[in-house]
C-alpha atoms as a PDB file:
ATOM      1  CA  UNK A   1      49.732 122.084  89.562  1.00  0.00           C
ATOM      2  CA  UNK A   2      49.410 118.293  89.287  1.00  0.00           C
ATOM      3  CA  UNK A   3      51.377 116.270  91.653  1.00  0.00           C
ATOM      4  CA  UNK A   4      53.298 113.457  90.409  1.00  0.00           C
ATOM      5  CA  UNK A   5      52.846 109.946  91.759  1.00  0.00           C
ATOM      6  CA  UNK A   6      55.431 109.631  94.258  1.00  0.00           C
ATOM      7  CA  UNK A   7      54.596 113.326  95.989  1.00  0.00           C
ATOM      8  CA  UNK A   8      50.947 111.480  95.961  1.00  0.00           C
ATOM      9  CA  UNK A   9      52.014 108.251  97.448  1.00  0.00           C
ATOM     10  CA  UNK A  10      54.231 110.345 100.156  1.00  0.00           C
ATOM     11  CA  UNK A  11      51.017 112.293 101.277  1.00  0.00           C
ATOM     12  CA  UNK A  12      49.103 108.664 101.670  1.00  0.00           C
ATOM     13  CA  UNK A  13      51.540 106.869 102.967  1.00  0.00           C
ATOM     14  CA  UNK A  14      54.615 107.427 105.999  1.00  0.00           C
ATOM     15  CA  UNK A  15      57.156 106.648 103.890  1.00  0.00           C
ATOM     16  CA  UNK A  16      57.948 105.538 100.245  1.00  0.00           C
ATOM     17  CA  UNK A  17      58.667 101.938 101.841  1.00  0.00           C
ATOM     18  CA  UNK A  18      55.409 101.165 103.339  1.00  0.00           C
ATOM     19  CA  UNK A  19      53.582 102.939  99.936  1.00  0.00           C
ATOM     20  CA  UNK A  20      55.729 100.058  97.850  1.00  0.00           C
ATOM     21  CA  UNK A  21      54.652  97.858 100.349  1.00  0.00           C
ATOM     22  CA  UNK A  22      51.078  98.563 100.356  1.00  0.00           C
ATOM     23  CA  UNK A  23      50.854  98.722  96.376  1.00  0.00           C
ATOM     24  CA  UNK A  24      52.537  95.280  95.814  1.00  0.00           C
ATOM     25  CA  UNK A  25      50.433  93.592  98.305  1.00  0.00           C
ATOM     26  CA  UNK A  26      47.124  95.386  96.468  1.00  0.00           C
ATOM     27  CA  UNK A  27      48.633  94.049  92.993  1.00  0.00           C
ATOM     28  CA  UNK A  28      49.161  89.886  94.449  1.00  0.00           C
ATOM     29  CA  UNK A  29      45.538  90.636  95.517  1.00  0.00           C
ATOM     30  CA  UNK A  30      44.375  91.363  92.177  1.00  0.00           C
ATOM     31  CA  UNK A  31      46.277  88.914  90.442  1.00  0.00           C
ATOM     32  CA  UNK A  32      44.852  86.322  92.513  1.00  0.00           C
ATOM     33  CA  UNK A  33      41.731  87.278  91.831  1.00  0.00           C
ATOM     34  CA  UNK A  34      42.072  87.940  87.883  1.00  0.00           C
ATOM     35  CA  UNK A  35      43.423  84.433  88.106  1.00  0.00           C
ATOM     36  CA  UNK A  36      40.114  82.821  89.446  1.00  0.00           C
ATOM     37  CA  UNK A  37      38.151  84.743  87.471  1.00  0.00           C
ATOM     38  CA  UNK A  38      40.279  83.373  84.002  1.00  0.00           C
ATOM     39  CA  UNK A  39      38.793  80.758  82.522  1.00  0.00           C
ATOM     40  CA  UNK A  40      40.594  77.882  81.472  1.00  0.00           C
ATOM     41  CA  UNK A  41      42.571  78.476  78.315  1.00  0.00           C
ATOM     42  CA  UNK A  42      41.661  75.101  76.392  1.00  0.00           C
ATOM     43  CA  UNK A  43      38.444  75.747  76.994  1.00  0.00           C
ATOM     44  CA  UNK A  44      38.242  79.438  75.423  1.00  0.00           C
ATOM     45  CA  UNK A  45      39.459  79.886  72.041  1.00  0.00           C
ATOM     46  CA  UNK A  46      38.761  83.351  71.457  1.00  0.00           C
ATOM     47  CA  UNK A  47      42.028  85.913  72.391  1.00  0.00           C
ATOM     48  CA  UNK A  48      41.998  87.752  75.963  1.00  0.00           C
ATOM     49  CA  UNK A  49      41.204  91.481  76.200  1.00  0.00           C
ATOM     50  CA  UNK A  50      43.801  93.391  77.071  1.00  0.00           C
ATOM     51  CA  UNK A  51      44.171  94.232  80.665  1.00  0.00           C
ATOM     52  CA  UNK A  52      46.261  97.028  82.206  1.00  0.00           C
ATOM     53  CA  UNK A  53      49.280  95.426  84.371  1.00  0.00           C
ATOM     54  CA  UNK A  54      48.221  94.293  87.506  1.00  0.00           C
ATOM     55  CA  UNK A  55      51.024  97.031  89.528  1.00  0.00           C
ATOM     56  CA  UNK A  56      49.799 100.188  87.434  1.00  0.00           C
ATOM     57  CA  UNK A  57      46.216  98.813  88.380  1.00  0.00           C
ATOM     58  CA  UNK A  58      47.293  98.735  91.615  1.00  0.00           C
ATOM     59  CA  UNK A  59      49.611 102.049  92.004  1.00  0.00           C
ATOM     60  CA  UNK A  60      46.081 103.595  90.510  1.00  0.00           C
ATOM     61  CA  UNK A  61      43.762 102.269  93.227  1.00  0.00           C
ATOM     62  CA  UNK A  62      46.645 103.505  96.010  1.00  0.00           C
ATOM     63  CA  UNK A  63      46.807 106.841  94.514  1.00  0.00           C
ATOM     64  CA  UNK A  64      43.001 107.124  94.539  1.00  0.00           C
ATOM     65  CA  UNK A  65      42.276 106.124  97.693  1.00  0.00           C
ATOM     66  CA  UNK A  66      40.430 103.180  96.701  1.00  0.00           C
ATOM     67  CA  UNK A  67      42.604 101.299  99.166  1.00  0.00           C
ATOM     68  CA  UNK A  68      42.315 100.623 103.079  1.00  0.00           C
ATOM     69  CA  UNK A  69      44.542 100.191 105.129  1.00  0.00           C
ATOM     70  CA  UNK A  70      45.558 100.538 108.506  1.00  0.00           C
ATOM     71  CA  UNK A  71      49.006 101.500 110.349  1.00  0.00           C
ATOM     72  CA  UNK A  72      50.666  98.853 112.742  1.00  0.00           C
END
């Protein structure tokens, strides 16, 4: 039986307020970074690629365990 995402962010996290923590501080990382990596739009004329959302991208890499971090 599959677990759904908050049983999965309970068993990585303490509690469901440091998980939202730690995901929306992973998703202004990768904003910030998909927004140096964006060229500038005058320049480029052809259409974007469609990305997923930078949160689900986020609550993905938290679930996975692609994330560090450490307890304070």
């Amino acid at each position: 039986m599959e677990l759904d995402a908050g049983e999965k962010l309970d068993k990585t996290c303490s509690s469901r307020y440091e998980a939202v923590l730690l995901v929306a501080k992973h998703a202004r990382r990768l904003n910030v970074e998909r927004l140096r990596e964006k060229p500038d739009e005058e320049e480029s004329a052809e259409p974007e690629e469609k990305q997923p959302k930078v949160i689900a991208e986020a609550m993905d890499n938290v679930l996975e365990g692609r994330v560090e971090f450490e307890r304070q």
